[in-house]
C-alpha atoms as a PDB file:
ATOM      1  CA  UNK A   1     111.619 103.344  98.471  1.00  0.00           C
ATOM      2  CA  UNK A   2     108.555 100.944  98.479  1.00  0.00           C
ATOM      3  CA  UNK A   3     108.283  99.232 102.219  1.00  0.00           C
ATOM      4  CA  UNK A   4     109.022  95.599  99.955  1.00  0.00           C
ATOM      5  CA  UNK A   5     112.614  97.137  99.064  1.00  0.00           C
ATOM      6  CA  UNK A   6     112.691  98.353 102.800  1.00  0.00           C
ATOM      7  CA  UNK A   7     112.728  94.737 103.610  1.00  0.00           C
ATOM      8  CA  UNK A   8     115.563  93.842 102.046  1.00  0.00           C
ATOM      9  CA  UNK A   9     117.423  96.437 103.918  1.00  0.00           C
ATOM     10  CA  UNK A  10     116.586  95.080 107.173  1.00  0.00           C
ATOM     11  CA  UNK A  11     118.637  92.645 109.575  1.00  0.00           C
ATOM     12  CA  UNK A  12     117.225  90.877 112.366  1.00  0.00           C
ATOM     13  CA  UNK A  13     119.825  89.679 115.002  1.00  0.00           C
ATOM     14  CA  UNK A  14     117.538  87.977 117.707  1.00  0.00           C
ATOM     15  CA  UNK A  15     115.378  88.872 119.977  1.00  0.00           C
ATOM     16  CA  UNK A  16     114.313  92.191 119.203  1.00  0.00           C
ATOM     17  CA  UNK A  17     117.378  93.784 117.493  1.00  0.00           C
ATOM     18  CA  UNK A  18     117.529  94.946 114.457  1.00  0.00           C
ATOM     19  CA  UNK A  19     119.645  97.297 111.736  1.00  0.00           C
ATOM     20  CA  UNK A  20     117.782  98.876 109.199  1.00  0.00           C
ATOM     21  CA  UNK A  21     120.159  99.607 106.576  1.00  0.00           C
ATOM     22  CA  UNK A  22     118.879 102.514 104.724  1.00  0.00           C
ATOM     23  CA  UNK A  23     120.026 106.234 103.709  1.00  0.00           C
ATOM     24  CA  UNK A  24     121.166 105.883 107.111  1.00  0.00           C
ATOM     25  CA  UNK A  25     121.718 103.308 109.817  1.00  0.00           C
ATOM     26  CA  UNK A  26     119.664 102.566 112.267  1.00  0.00           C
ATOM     27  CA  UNK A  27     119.969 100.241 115.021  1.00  0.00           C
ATOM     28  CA  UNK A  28     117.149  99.513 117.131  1.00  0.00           C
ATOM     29  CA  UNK A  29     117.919  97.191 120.843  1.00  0.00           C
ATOM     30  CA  UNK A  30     121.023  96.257 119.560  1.00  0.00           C
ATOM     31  CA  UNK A  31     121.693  92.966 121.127  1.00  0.00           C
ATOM     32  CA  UNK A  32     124.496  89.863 120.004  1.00  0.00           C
ATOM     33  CA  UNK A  33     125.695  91.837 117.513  1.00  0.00           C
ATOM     34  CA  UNK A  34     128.801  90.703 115.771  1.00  0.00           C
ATOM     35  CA  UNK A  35     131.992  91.898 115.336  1.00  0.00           C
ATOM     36  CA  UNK A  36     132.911  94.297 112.182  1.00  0.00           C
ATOM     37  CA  UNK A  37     129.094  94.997 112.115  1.00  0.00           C
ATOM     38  CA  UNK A  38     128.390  98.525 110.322  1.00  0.00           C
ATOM     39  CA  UNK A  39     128.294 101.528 112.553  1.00  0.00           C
ATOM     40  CA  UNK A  40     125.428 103.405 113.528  1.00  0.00           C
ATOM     41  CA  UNK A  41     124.111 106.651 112.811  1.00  0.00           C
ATOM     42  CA  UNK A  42     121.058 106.256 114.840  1.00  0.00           C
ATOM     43  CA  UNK A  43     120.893 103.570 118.010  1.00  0.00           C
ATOM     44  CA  UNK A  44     117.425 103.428 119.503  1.00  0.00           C
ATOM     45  CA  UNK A  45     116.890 101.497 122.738  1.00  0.00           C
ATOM     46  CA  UNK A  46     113.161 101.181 123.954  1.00  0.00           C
ATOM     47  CA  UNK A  47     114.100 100.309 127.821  1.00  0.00           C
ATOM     48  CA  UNK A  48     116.800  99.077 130.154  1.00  0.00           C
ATOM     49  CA  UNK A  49     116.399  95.448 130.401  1.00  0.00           C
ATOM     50  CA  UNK A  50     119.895  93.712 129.645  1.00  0.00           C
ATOM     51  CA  UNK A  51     118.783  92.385 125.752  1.00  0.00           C
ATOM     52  CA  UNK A  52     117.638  95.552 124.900  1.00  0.00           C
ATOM     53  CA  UNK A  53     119.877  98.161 125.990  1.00  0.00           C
ATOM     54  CA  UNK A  54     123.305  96.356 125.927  1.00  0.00           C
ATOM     55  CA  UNK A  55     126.420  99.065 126.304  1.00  0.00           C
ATOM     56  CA  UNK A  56     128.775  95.997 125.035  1.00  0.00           C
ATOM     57  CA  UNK A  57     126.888  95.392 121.986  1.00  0.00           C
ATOM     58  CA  UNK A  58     126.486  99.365 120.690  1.00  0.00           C
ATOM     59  CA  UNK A  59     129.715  99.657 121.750  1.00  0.00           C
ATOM     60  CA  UNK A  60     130.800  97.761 118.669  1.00  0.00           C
ATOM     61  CA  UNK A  61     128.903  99.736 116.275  1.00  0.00           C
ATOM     62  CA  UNK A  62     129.316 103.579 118.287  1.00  0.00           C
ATOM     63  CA  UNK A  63     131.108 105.804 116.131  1.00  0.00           C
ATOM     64  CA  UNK A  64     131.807 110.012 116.520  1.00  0.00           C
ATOM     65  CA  UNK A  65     128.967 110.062 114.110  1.00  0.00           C
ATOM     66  CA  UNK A  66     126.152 107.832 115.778  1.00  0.00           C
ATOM     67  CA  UNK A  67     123.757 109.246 117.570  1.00  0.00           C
ATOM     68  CA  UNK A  68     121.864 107.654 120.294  1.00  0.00           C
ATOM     69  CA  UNK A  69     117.871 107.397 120.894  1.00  0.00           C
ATOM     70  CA  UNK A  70     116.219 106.398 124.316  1.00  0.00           C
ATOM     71  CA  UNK A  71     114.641 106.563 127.615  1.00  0.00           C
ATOM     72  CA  UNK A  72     116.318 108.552 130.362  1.00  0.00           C
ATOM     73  CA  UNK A  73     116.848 104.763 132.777  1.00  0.00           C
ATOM     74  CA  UNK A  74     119.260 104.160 129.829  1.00  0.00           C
ATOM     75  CA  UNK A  75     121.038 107.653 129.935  1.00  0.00           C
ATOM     76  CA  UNK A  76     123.793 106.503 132.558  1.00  0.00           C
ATOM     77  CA  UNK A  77     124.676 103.323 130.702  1.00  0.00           C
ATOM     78  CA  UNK A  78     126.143 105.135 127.708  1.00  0.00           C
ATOM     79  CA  UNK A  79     128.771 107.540 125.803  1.00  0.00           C
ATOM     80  CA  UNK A  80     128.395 110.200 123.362  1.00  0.00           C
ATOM     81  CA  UNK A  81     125.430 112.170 122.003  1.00  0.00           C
ATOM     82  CA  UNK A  82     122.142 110.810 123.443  1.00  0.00           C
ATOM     83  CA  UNK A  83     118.975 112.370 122.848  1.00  0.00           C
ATOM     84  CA  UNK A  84     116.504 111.886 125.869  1.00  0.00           C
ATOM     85  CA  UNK A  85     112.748 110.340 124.346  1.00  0.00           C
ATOM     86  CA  UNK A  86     109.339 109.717 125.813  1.00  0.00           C
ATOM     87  CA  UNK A  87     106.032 107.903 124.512  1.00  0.00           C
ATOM     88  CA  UNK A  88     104.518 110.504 121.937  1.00  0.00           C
ATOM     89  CA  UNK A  89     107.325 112.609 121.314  1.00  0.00           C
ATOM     90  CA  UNK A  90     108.944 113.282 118.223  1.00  0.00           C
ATOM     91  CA  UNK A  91     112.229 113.998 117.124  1.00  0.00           C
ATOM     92  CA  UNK A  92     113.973 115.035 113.781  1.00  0.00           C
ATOM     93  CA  UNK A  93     117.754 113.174 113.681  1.00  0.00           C
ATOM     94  CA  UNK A  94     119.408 113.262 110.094  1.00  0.00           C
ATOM     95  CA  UNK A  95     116.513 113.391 108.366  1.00  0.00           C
ATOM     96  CA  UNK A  96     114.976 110.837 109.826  1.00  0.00           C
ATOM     97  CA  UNK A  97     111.886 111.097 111.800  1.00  0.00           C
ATOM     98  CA  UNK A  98     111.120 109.256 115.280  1.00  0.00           C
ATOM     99  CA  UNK A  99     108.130 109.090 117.099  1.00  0.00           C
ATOM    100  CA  UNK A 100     108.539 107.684 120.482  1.00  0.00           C
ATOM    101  CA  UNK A 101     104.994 105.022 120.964  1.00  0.00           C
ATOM    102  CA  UNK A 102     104.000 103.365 124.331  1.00  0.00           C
ATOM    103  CA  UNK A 103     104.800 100.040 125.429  1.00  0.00           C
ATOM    104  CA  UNK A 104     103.980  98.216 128.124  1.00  0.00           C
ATOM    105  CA  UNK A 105     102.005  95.364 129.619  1.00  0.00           C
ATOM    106  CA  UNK A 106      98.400  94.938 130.901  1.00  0.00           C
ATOM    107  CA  UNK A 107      98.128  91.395 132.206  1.00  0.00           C
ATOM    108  CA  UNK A 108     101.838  90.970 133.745  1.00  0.00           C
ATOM    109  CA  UNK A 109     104.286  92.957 136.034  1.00  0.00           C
ATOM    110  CA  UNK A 110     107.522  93.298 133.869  1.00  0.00           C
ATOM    111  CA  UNK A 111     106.744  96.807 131.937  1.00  0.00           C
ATOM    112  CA  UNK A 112     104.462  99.051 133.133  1.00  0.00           C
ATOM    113  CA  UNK A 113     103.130 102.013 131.663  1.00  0.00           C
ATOM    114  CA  UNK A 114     104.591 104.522 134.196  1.00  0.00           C
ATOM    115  CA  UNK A 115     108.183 103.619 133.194  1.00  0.00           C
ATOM    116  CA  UNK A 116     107.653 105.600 129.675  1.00  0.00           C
ATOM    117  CA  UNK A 117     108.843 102.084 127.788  1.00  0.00           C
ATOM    118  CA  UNK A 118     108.996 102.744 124.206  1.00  0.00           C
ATOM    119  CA  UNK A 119     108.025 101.389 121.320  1.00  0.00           C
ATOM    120  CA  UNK A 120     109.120 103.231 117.586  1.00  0.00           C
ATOM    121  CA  UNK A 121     107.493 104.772 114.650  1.00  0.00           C
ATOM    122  CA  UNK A 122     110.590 105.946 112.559  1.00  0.00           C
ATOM    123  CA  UNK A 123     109.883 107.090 109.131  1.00  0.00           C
ATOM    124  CA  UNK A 124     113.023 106.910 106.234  1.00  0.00           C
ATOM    125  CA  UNK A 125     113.466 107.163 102.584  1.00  0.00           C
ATOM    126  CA  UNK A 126     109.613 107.664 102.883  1.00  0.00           C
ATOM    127  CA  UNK A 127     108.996 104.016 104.657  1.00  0.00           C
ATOM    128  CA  UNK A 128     107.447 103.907 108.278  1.00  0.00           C
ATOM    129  CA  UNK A 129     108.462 101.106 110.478  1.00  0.00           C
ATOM    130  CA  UNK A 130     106.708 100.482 113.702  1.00  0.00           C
ATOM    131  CA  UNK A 131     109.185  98.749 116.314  1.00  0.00           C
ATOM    132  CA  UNK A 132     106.539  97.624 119.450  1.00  0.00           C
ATOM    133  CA  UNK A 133     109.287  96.985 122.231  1.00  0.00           C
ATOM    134  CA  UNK A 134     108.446  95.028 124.708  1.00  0.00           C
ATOM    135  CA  UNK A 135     104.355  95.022 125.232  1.00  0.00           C
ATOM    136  CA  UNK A 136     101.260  93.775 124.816  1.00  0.00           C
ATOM    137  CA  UNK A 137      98.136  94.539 122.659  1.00  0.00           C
ATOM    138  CA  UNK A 138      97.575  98.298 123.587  1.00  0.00           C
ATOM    139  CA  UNK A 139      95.193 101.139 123.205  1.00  0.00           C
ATOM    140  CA  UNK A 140      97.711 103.371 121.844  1.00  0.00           C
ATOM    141  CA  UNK A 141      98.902 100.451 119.317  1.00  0.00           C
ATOM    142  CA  UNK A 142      95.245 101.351 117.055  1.00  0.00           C
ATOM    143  CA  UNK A 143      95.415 102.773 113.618  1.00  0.00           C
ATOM    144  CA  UNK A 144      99.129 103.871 113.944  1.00  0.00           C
ATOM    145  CA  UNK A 145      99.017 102.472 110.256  1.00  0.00           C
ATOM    146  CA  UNK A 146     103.020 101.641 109.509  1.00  0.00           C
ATOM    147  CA  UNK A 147     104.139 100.098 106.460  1.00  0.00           C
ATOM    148  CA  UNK A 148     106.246  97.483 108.317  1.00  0.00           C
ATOM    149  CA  UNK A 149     105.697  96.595 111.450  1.00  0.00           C
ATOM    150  CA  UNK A 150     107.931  94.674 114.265  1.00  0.00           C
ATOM    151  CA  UNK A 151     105.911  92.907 116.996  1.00  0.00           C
ATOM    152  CA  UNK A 152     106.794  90.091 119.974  1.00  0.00           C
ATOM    153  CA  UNK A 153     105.327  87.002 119.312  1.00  0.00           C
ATOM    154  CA  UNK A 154     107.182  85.284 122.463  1.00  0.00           C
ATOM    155  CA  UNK A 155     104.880  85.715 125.264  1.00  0.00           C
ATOM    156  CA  UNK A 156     105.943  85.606 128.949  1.00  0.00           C
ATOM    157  CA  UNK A 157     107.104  89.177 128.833  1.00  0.00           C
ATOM    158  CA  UNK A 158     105.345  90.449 125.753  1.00  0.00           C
ATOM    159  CA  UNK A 159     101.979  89.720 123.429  1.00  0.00           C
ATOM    160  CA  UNK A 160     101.787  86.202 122.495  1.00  0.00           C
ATOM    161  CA  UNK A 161     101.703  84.726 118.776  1.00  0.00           C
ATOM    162  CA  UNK A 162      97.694  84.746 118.668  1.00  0.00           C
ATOM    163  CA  UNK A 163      98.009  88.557 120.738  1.00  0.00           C
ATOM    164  CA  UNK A 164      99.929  89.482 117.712  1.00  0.00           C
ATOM    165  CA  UNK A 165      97.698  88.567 115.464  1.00  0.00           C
ATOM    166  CA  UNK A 166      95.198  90.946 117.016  1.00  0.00           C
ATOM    167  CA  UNK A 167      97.251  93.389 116.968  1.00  0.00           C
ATOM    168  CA  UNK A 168      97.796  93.314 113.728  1.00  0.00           C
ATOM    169  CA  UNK A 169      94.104  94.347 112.743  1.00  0.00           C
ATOM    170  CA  UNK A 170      94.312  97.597 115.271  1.00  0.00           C
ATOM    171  CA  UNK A 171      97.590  98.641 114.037  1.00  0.00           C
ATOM    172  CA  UNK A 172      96.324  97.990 109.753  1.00  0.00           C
ATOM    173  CA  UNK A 173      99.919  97.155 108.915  1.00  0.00           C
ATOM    174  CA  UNK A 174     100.948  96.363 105.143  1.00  0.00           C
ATOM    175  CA  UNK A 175     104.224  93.838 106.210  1.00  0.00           C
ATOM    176  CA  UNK A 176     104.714  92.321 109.884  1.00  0.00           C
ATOM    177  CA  UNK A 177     108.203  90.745 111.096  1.00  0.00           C
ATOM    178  CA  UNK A 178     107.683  88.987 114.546  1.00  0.00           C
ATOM    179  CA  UNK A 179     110.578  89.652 116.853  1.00  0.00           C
ATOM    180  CA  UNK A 180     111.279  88.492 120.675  1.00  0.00           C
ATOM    181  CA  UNK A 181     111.123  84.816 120.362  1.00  0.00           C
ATOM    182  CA  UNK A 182     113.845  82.339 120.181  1.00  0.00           C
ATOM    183  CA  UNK A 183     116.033  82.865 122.680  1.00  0.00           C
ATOM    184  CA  UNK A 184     114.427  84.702 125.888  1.00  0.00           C
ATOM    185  CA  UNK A 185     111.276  83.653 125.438  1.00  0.00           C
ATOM    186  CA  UNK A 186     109.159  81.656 122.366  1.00  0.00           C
ATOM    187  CA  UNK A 187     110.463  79.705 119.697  1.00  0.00           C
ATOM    188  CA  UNK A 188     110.695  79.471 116.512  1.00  0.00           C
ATOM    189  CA  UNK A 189     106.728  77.572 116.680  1.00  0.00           C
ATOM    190  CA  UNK A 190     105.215  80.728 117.759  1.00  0.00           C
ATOM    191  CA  UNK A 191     106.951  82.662 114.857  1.00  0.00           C
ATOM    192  CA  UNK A 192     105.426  80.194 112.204  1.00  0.00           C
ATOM    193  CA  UNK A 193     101.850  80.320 114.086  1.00  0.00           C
ATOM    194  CA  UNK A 194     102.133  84.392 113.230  1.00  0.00           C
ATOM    195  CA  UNK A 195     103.315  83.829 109.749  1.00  0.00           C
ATOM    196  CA  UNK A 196     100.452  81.552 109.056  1.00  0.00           C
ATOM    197  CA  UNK A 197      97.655  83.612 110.960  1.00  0.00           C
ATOM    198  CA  UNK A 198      98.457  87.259 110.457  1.00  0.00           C
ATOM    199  CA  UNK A 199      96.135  89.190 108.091  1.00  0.00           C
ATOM    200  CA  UNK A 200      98.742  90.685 106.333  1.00  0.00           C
ATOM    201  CA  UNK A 201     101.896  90.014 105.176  1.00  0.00           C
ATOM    202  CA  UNK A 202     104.746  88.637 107.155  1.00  0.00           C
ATOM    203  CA  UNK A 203     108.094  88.382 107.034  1.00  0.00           C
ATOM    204  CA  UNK A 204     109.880  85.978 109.247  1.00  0.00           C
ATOM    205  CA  UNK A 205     113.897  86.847 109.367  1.00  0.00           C
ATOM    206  CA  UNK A 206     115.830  83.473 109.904  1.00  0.00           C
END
């Protein structure tokens, strides 16, 4: 599959949830999901904060065949098979691979490194998408080279629009979607500065 067809196959649902709807599916934060949504195979959660690791929202997508992706804060909160992740780690579920990535912030007190936050690189039908999580621009963010990659635009608790933008050039992504703006922090003006500034191609969901 060529990452433009990938696009197609993904969903945004606010904030920083998404479904990419592929040879399998994969959820990643999901958050306001809506009823009769398709269940999961995969569910990754990147850290405990209530719009990103929501037991009521997973709940409607949890199925005996879904298996679940995340930090060991989250552990507790759920059901079922649940594989335990940490930044650089990697992990082989149903043919699809998952690299767990850092993410955390440098310049405010919300996510900090030592809580092993994560951020995705998760490679399918030979497409790899880079989910950030919640973070800033980060050492560990340089060269990781995804086809598509999901970054907060919001600010407050995550890069700004213009931090994105930087980001961009150290991760040398083809395709960018901003995420995390529109309803806990940003707006929809910080989603349109990205689209018009980032040196690459971007993708804003609606």
């Amino acid at each position: 599959m060529t990452p433009e067809e990938m696009l197609g196959r993904i969903k945004w649902f606010g904030n920083a949830s998404f479904l990419i709807d592929a040879s399998k599916a994969i959820y990643i934060d999901p958050y306001k999901i809506p009823d009769g949504a398709k269940d999961a195979d995969i569910i990754l959660i990147t850290h405990d904060h209530f719009d990103h690791c929501s037991p009521a929202d997973v709940k409607k997508i949890h199925s005996f065949k879904t298996v679940m992706i995340g930090p060991g804060s989250c552990r507790q909160k759920f059901f079922g098979q649940y594989k335990l992740i940490k930044p650089m780690d990697t992990l082989d579920v149903k043919g699809v691979k998952i690299r767990g990535v850092f993410a955390y912030n440098v310049n405010k007190s919300f996510h900090q490194r030592s809580e092993n936050n994560l951020g995705y690189l998760i490679t399918v039908d030979g497409v790899t998408i880079y989910h950030a999580g919640d973070t800033d621009m980060i050492p560990e963010m340089k060269n990781l080279k995804p086809d598509i990659a999901m970054l907060p635009v919001g600010g407050e608790y995550t890069m700004t629009a213009s931090e994105a933008i930087e980001a961009v050039r150290e991760i040398k992504t083809e395709i960018a979607i901003p995420m995390h703006y529109g309803s806990v922090a940003g707006n929809e003006y910080d989603a349109k500065h990205f689209e018009d500034n980032a040196p690459c191609e971007v993708k804003v969901f609606k």
